[in-house]
C-alpha atoms as a PDB file:
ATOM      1  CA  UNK A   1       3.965  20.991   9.999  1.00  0.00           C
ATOM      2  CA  UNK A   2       2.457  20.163   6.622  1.00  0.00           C
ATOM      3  CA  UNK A   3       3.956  23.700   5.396  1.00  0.00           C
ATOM      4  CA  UNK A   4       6.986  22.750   5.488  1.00  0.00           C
ATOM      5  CA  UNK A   5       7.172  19.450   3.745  1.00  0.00           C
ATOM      6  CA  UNK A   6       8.243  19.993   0.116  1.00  0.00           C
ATOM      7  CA  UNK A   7       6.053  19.876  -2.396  1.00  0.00           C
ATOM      8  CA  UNK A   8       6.938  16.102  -3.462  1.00  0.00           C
ATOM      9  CA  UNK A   9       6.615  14.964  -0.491  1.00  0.00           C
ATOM     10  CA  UNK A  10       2.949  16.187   0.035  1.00  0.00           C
ATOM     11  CA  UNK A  11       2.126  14.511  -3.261  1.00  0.00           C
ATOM     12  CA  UNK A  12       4.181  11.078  -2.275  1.00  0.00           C
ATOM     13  CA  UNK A  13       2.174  11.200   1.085  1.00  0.00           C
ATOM     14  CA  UNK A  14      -1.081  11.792  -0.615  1.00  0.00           C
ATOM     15  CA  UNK A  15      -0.763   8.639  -2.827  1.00  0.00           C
ATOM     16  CA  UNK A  16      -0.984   6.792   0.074  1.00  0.00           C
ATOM     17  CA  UNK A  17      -4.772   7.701   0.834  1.00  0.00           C
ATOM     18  CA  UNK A  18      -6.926   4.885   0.502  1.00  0.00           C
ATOM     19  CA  UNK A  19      -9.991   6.943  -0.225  1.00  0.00           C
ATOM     20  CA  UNK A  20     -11.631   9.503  -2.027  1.00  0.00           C
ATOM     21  CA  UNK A  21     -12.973  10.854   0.900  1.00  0.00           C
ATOM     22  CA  UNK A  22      -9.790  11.029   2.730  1.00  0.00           C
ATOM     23  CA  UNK A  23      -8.303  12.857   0.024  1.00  0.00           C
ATOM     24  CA  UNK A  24     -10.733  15.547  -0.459  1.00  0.00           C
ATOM     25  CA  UNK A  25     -10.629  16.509   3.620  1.00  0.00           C
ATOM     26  CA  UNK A  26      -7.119  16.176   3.370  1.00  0.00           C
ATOM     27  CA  UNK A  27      -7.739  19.076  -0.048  1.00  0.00           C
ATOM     28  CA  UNK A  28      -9.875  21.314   2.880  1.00  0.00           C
ATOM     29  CA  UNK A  29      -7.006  21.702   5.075  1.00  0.00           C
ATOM     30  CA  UNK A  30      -5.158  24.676   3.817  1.00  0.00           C
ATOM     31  CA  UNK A  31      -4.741  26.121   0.225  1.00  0.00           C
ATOM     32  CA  UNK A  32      -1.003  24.915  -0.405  1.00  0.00           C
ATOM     33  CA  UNK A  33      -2.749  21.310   0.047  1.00  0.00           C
ATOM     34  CA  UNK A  34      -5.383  21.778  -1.966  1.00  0.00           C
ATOM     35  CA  UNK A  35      -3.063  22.863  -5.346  1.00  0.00           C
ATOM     36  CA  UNK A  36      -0.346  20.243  -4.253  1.00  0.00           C
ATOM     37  CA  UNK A  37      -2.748  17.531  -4.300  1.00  0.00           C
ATOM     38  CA  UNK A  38      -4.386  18.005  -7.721  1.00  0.00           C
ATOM     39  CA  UNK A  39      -2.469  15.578  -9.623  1.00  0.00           C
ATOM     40  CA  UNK A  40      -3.375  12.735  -6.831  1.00  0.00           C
ATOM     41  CA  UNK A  41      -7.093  13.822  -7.246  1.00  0.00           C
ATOM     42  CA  UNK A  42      -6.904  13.826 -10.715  1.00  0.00           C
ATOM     43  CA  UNK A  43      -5.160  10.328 -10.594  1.00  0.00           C
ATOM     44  CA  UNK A  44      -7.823   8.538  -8.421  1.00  0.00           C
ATOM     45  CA  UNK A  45     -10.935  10.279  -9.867  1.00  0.00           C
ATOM     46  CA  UNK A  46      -9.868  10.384 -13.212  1.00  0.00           C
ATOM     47  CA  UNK A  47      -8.113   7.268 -13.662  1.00  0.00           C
ATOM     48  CA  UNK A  48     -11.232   4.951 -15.223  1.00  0.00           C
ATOM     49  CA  UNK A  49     -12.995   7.320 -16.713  1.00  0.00           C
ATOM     50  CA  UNK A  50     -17.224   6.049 -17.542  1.00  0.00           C
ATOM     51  CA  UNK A  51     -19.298   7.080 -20.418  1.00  0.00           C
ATOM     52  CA  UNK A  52     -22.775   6.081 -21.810  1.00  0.00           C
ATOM     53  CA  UNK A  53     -22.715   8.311 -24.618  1.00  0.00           C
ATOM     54  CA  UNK A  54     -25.372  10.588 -23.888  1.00  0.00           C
ATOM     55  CA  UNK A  55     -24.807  14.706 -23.884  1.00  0.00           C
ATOM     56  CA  UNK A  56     -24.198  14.975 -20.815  1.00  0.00           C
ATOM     57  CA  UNK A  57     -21.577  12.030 -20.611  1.00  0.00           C
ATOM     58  CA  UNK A  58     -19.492  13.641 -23.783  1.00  0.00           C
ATOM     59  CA  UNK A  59     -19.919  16.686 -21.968  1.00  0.00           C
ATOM     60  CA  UNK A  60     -18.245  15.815 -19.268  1.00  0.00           C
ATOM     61  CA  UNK A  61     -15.355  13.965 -21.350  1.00  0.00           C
ATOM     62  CA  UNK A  62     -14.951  17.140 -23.425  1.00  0.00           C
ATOM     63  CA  UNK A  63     -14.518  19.475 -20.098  1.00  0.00           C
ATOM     64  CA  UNK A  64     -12.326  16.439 -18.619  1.00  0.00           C
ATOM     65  CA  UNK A  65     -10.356  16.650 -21.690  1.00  0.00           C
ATOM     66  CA  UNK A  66      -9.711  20.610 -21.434  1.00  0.00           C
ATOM     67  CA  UNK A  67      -8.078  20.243 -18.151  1.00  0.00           C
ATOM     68  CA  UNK A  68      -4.973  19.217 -18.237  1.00  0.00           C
ATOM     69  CA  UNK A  69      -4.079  17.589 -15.145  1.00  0.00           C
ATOM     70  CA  UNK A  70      -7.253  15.583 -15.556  1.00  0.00           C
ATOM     71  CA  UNK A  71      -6.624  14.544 -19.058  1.00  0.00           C
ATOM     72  CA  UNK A  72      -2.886  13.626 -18.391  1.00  0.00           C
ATOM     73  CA  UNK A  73      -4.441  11.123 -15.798  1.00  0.00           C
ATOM     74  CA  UNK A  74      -7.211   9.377 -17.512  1.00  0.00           C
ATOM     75  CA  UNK A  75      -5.945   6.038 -18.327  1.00  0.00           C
ATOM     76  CA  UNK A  76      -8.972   4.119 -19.420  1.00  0.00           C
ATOM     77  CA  UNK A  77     -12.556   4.934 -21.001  1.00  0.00           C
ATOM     78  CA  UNK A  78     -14.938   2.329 -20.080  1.00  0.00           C
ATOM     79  CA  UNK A  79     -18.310   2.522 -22.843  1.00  0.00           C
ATOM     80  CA  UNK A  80     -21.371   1.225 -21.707  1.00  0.00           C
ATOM     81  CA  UNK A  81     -24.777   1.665 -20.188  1.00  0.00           C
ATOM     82  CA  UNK A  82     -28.057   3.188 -21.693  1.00  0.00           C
ATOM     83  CA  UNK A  83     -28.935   7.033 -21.675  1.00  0.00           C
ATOM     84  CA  UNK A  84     -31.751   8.037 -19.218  1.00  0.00           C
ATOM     85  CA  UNK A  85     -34.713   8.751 -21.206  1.00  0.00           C
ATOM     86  CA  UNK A  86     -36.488  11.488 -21.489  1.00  0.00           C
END
């Protein structure tokens, strides 16, 4: 039944999911799913995104920031924390 909903609808419907969990099973059902849903992924895992300024952290904003669904859906950077030491 999911097939055949149009693309927008898929994405409206996955909007409504309250949690990341529910979201990523709802990515495992079938491969349409799991492309049609990348924008609400990126929008609830990628919305706040946290750094503490270490490596790794800018690492991970500089591979956020190649992907362009991701970095379309970032809408804050939150600074803060210490980096693990060594």
């Amino acid at each position: 039944m999911l097939d055949s909903l149009s693309t927008e609808l898929v994405e409206r419907l996955a909007s409504f999911l309250n949690s990341r969990h529910d979201l990523g099973s709802l990515r495992l059902v079938c491969r349409r799913l799991h492309n049609t849903t990348l924008a609400a992924v990126a929008s609830a895992w990628f919305g706040t995104v946290e750094t503490d300024l270490c490596p790794r952290s800018i690492r991970r904003l500089e591979a956020i920031s190649r992907n362009e669904t991701f970095r379309l859906a970032v809408r804050k950077v939150r600074t803060g924390g210490r980096c693990p030491s060594r």
